[in-house]
Protein backbone atom coordinates (compact mmCIF):
# COMPACT_ATOMS: atom_id res chain seq x y z
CA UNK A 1 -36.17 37.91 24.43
CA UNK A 2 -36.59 33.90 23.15
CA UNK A 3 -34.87 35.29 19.97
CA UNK A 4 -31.45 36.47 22.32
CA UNK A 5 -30.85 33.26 23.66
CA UNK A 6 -30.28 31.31 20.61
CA UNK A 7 -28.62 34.87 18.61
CA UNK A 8 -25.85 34.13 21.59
CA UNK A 9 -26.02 30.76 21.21
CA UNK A 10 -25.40 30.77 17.74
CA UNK A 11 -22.38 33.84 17.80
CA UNK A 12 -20.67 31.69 20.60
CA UNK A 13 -20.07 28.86 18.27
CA UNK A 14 -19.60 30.82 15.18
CA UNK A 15 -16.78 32.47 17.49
CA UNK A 16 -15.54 28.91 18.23
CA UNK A 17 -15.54 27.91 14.57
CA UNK A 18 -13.27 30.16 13.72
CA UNK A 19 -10.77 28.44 15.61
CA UNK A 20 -8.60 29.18 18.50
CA UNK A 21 -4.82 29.84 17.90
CA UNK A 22 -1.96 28.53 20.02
CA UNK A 23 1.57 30.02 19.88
CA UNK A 24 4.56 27.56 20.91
CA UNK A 25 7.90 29.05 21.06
CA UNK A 26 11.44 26.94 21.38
CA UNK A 27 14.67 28.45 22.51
CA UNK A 28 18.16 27.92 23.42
CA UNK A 29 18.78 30.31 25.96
CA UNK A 30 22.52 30.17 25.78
CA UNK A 31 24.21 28.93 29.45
CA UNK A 32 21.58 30.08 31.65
CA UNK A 33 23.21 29.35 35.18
CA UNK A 34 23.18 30.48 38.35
CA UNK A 35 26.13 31.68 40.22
CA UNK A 36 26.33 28.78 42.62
CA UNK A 37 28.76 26.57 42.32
CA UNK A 38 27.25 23.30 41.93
CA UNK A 39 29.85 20.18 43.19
CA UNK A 40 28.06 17.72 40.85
CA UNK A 41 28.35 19.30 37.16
CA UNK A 42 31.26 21.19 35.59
CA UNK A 43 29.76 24.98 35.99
CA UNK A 44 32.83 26.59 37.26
CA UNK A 45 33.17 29.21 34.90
CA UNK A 46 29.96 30.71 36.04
CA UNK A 47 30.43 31.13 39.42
CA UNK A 48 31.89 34.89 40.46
CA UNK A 49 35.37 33.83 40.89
CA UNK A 50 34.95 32.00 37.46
CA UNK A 51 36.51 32.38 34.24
CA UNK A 52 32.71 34.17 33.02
CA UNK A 53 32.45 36.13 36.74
CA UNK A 54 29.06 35.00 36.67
CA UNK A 55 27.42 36.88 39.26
CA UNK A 56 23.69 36.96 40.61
CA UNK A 57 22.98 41.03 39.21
CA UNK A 58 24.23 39.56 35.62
CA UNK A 59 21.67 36.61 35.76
CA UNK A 60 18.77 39.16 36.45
CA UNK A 61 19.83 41.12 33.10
CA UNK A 62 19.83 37.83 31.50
CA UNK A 63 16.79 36.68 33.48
CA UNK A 64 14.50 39.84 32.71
CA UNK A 65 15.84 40.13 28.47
CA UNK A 66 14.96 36.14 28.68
CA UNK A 67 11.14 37.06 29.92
CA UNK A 68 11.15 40.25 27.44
CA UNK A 69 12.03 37.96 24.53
CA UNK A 70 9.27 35.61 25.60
CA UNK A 71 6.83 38.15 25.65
CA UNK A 72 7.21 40.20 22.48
CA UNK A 73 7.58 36.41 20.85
CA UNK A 74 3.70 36.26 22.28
CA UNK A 75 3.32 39.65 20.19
CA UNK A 76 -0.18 40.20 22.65
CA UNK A 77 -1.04 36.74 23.67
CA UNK A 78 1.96 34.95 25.48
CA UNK A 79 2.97 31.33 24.01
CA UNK A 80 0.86 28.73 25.38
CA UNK A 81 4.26 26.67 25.35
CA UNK A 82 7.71 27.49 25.90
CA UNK A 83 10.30 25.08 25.41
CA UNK A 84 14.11 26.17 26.81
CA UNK A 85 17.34 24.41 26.82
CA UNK A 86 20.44 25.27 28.33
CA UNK A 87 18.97 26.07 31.72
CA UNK A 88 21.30 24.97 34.78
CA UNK A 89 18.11 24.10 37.01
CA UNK A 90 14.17 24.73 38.61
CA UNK A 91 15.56 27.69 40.41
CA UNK A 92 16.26 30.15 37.37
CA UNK A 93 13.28 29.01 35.94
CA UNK A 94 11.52 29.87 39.48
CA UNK A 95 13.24 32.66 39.20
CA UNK A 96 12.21 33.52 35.62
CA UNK A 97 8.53 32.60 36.25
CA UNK A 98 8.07 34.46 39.24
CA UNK A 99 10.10 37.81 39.67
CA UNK A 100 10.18 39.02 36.42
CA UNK A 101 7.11 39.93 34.09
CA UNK A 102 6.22 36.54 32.96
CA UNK A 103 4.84 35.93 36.54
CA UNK A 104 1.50 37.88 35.25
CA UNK A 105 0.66 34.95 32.70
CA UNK A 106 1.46 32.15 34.95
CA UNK A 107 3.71 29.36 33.54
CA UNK A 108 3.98 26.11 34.92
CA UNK A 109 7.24 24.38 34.85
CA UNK A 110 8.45 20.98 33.60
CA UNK A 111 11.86 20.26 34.66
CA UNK A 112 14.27 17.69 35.85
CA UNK A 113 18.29 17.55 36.05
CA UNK A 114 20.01 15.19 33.22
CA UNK A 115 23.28 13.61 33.30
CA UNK A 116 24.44 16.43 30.78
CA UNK A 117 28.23 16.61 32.70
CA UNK A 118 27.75 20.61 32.38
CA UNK A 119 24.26 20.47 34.13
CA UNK A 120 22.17 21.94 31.45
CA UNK A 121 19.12 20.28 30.85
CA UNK A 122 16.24 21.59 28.84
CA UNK A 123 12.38 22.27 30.09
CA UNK A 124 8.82 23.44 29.50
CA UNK A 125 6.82 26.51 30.96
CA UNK A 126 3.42 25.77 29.89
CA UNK A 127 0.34 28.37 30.66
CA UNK A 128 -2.39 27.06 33.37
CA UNK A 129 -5.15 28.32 31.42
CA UNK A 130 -4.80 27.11 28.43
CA UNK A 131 -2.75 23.38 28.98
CA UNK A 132 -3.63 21.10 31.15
CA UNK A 133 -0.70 18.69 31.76
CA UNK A 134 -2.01 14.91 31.80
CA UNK A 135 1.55 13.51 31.69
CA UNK A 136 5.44 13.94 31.70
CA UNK A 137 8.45 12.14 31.19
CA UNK A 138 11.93 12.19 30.92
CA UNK A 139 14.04 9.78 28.23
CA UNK A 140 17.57 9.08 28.54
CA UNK A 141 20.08 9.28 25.19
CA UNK A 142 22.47 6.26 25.13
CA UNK A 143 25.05 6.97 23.07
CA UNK A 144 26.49 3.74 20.91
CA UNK A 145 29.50 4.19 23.64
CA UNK A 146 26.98 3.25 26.53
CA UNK A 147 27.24 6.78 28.15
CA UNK A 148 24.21 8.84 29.04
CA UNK A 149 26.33 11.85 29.46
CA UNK A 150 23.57 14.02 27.60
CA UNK A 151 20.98 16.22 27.71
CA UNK A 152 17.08 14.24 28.28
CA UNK A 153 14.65 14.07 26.25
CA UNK A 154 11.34 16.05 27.82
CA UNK A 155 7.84 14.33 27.25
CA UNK A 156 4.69 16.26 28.42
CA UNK A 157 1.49 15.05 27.61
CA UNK A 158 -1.65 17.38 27.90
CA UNK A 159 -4.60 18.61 26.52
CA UNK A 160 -5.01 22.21 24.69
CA UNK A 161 -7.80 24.68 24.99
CA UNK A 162 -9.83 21.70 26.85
CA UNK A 163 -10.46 20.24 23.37
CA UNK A 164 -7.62 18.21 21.93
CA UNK A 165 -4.72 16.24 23.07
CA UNK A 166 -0.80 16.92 22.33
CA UNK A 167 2.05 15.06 22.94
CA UNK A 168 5.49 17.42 23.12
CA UNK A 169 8.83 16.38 22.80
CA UNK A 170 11.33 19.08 24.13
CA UNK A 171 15.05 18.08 22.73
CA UNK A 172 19.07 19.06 22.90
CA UNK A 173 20.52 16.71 20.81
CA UNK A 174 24.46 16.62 20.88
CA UNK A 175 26.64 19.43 19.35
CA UNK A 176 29.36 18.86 16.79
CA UNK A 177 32.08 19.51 18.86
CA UNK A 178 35.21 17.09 18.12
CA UNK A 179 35.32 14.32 16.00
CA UNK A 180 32.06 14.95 12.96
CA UNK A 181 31.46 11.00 13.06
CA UNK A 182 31.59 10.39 16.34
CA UNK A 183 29.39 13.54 17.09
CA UNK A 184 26.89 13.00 14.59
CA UNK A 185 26.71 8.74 16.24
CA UNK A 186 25.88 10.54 19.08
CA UNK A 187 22.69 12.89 17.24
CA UNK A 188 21.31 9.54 15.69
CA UNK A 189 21.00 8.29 19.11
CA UNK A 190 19.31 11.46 20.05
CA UNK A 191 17.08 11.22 17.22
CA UNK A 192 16.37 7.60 17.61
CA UNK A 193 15.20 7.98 21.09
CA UNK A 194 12.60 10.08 19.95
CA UNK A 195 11.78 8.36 16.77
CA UNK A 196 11.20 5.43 19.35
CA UNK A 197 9.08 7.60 21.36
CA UNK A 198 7.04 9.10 18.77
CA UNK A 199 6.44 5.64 17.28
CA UNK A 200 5.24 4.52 20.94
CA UNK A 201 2.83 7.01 20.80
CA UNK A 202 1.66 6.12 17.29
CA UNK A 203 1.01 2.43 18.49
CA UNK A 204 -1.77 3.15 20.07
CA UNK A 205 -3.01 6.26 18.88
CA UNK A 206 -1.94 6.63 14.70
CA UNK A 207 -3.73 10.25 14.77
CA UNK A 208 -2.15 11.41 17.59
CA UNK A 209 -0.97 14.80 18.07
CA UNK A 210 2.66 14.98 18.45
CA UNK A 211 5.03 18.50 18.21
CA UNK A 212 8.60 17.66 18.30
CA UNK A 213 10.89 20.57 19.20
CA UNK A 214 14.36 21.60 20.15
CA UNK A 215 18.13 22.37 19.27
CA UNK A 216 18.75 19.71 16.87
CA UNK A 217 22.73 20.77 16.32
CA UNK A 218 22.11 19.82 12.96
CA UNK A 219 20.31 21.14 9.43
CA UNK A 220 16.69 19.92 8.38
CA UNK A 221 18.77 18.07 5.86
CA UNK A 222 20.87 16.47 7.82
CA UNK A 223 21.31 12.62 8.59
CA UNK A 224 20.23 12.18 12.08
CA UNK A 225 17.25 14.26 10.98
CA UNK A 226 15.93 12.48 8.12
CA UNK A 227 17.86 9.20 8.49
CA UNK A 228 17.06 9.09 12.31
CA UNK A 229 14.34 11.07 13.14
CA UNK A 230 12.85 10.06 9.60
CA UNK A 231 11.11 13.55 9.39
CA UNK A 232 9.46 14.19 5.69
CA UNK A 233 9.28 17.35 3.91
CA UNK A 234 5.93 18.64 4.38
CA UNK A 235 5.16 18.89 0.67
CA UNK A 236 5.19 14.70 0.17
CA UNK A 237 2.07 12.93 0.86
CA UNK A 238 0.91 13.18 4.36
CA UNK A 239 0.26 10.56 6.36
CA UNK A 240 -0.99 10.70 10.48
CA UNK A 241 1.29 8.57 11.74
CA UNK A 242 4.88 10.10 10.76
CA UNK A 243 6.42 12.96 11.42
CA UNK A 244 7.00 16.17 9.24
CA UNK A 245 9.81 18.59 9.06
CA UNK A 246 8.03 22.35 9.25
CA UNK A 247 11.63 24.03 9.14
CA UNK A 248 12.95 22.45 5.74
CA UNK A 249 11.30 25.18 3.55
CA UNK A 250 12.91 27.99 5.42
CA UNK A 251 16.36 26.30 5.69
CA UNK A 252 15.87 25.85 2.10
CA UNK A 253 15.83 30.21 2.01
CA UNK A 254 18.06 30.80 4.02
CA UNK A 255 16.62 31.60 7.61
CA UNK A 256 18.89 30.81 10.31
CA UNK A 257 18.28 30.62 13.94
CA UNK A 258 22.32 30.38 14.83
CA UNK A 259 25.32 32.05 13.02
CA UNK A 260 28.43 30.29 12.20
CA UNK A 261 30.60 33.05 10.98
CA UNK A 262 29.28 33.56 7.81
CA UNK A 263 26.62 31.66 7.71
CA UNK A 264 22.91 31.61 9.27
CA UNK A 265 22.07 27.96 10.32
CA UNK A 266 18.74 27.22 11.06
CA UNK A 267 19.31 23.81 14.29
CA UNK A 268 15.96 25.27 16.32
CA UNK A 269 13.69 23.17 14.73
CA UNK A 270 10.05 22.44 15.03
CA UNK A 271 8.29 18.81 13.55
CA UNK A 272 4.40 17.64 13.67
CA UNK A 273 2.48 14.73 13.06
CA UNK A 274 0.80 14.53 10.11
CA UNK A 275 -2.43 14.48 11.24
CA UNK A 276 -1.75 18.21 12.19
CA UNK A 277 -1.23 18.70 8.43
CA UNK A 278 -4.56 16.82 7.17
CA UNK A 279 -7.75 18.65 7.47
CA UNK A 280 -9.46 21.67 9.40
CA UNK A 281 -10.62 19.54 12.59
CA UNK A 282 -9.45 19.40 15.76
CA UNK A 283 -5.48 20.92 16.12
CA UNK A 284 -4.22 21.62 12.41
CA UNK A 285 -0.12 23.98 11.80
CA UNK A 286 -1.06 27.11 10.66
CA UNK A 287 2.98 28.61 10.36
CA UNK A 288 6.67 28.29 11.49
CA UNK A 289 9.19 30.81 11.82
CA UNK A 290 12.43 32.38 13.33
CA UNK A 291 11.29 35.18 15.56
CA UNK A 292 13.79 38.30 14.76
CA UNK A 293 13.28 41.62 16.95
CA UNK A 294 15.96 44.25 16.88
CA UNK A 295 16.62 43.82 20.81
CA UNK A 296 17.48 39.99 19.72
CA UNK A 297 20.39 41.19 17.03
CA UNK A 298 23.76 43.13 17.30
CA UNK A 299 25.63 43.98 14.39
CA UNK A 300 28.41 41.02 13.08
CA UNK A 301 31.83 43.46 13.24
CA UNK A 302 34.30 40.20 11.83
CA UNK A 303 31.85 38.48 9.73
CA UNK A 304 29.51 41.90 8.39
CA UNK A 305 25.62 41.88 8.29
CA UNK A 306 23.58 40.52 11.99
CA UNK A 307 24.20 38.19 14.60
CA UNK A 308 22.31 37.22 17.53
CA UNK A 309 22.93 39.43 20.48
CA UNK A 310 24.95 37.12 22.82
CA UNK A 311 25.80 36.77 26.50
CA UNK A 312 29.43 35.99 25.56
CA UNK A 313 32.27 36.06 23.07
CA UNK A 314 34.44 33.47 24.32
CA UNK A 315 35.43 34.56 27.84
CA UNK A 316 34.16 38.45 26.92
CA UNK A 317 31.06 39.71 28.43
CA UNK A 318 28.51 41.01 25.87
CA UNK A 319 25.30 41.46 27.86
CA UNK A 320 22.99 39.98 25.31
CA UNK A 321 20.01 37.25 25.50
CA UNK A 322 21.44 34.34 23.73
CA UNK A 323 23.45 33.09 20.93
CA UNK A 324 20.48 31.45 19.01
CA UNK A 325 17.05 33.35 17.98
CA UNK A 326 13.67 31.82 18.97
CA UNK A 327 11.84 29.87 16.93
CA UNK A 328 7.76 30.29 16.83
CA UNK A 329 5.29 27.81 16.05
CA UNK A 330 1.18 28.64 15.41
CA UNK A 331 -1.53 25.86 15.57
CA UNK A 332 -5.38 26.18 14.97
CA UNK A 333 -7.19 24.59 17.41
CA UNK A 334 -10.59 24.24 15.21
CA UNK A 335 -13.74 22.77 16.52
CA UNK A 336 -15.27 19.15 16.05
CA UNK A 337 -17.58 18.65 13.58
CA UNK A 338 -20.26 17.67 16.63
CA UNK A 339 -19.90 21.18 17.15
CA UNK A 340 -20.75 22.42 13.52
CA UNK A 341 -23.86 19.88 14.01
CA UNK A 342 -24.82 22.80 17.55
CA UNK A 343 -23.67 25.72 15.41
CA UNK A 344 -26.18 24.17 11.94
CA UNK A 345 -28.80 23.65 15.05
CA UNK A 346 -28.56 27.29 16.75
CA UNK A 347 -29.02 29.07 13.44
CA UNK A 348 -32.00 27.30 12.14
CA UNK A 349 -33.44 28.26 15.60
CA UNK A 350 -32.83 31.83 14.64
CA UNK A 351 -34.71 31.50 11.50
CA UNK A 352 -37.79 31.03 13.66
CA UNK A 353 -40.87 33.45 14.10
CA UNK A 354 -41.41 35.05 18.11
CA UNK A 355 -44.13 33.49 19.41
């Protein structure tokens, strides 16, 4: 018997060592409105007697394929963190949290209505038992025109797994609709705003934990990315306090997370800290990747191969989830080296003779 208690001692932390994972997921879940016409924002078309005859039985298909796609993304353990964009407001994402499957895990929601004139906004469903929110914030986009007609930036603040901190920054950044210069002016004010916010967080922590994620509207190459956002390729030399760009490797083959025509474009983009890149202590990136499930795809009929499996074609009711694909991040939360010190300390008591 005084050999069991330090045997389980010593397989608890050995468990621990091997560190815990955490699944994030990001996605854009194309227009997800309610039917009711709101006076303040421009959602007309998705009201019943709307251009889209949005009605409440087509938000539950789009509400239940929305929780499905969350939870084969979780492939057996839902994401600890889901962030969304394009969501009209708290009550499809009551909706979406409580009457469909998803209401079994129990996500929390982070939410609050921007100025965005169409009333999207973005958000985070985070899981009770795993996050514990310390913090959250919403940051307004000036654009250099002095409008903050645009989607807010989401801060939440929390800590994972009751070990380590994280800072997450959920983002929409503008699209490239119109004029390319003007748009993209309005993207490096997007990507400024969070640069600034990052770097806030930085001053007075330079190891800090930080996940930046979102619909960037733009390429890991792009300007406002790595002019603006000043995200590094994650082979260069890593260093805690600057952020690196996880996606650029798979843009760089191809992946896409939203089709243009002929072409896959990967804008869902995730970026860490570099002190998630350094060493094996504490919350270290494991992998990245667009999350691609046959349910998720329809065959392309103008442009050949796959496309995502959309709500709508123009005016023209599809059915489908959303016009982008999910993007999936994994993080290792591994344990403090105090703790190896417990784990060193339970086996040597192992090692000793029953008296």
């Amino acid at each position: 018997m005084k050999k069991l208690i330090p045997l389980l001692v010593a397989f608890l932390l050995s468990c621990a060592l091997q560190g815990q994972e955490a699944k994030l997921m990001f996605y854009n879940v194309e227009n997800f409105f309610d039917p009711i016409d709101d006076p303040n924002t421009q959602d007309d078309e998705f009201t019943p007697t709307g251009n889209k005859r949005w009605t409440w039985q087509r938000l539950a298909k789009k509400r239940s394929a929305i929780a499905k796609t969350i939870i084969a993304a979780g492939e057996g353990d839902a994401p600890v963190l889901v962030g969304l964009a394009e969501v009209e407001n708290y009550l499809v994402l009551k909706q979406l949290v409580e009457q469909t499957p998803l209401a079994k895990i129990g996500y929390t929601i982070v939410h609050h209505d921007s100025p965005d004139p169409r009333g999207i906004d973005v958000a985070l469903l985070f899981r009770n038992d795993r996050f514990k929110l310390l913090q959250r914030r919403f940051y307004q986009v000036v654009f250099p025109s002095g409008s903050n007609q645009t989607r807010e930036i989401l801060y939440a603040k929390g800590v994972l797994d009751s070990r380590d901190t994280l800072h997450v920054l959920v983002n929409h950044w503008p699209s490239k609709a119109g004029n390319f210069q003007q748009s993209q002016a309005r993207r490096m004010a997007a990507a400024n705003k969070a640069k600034s916010i990052c770097d806030s967080i930085f001053s007075i922590n330079s190891s800090a934990n930080i996940i930046v994620m979102g619909d960037f509207n733009d390429s890991p190459e792009s300007i406002p990315i790595v002019k603006g956002l000043e995200a590094l390729p994650p082979d260069t030399l890593i260093m805690s306090n600057k952020l690196y760009n996880l996606m650029l490797p798979l843009s760089k083959q191809g992946e896409g997370s939203y089709k243009y025509k002929t072409e896959w474009e990967l804008i869902d983009l995730f970026f860490v800290s570099g002190n998630m890149l350094l060493h094996d202590n504490g919350l270290r990136y494991k992998n990245a990747y667009v999350f691609k499930t046959d349910f998720l795809l329809e065959d392309d009929k103008k442009y050949h191969g796959k496309r995502p499996f959309r709500t709508y074609d123009g005016m023209k009711y599809l059915g489908g989830v959303s016009d982008h694909l999910p993007v999936i991040l994994i993080i290792k939360n591994y344990e403090r080296r105090s703790q190896l010190r417990l784990t060193t300390i339970a086996n040597r008591i192992i090692s000793y003779p029953d008296t």
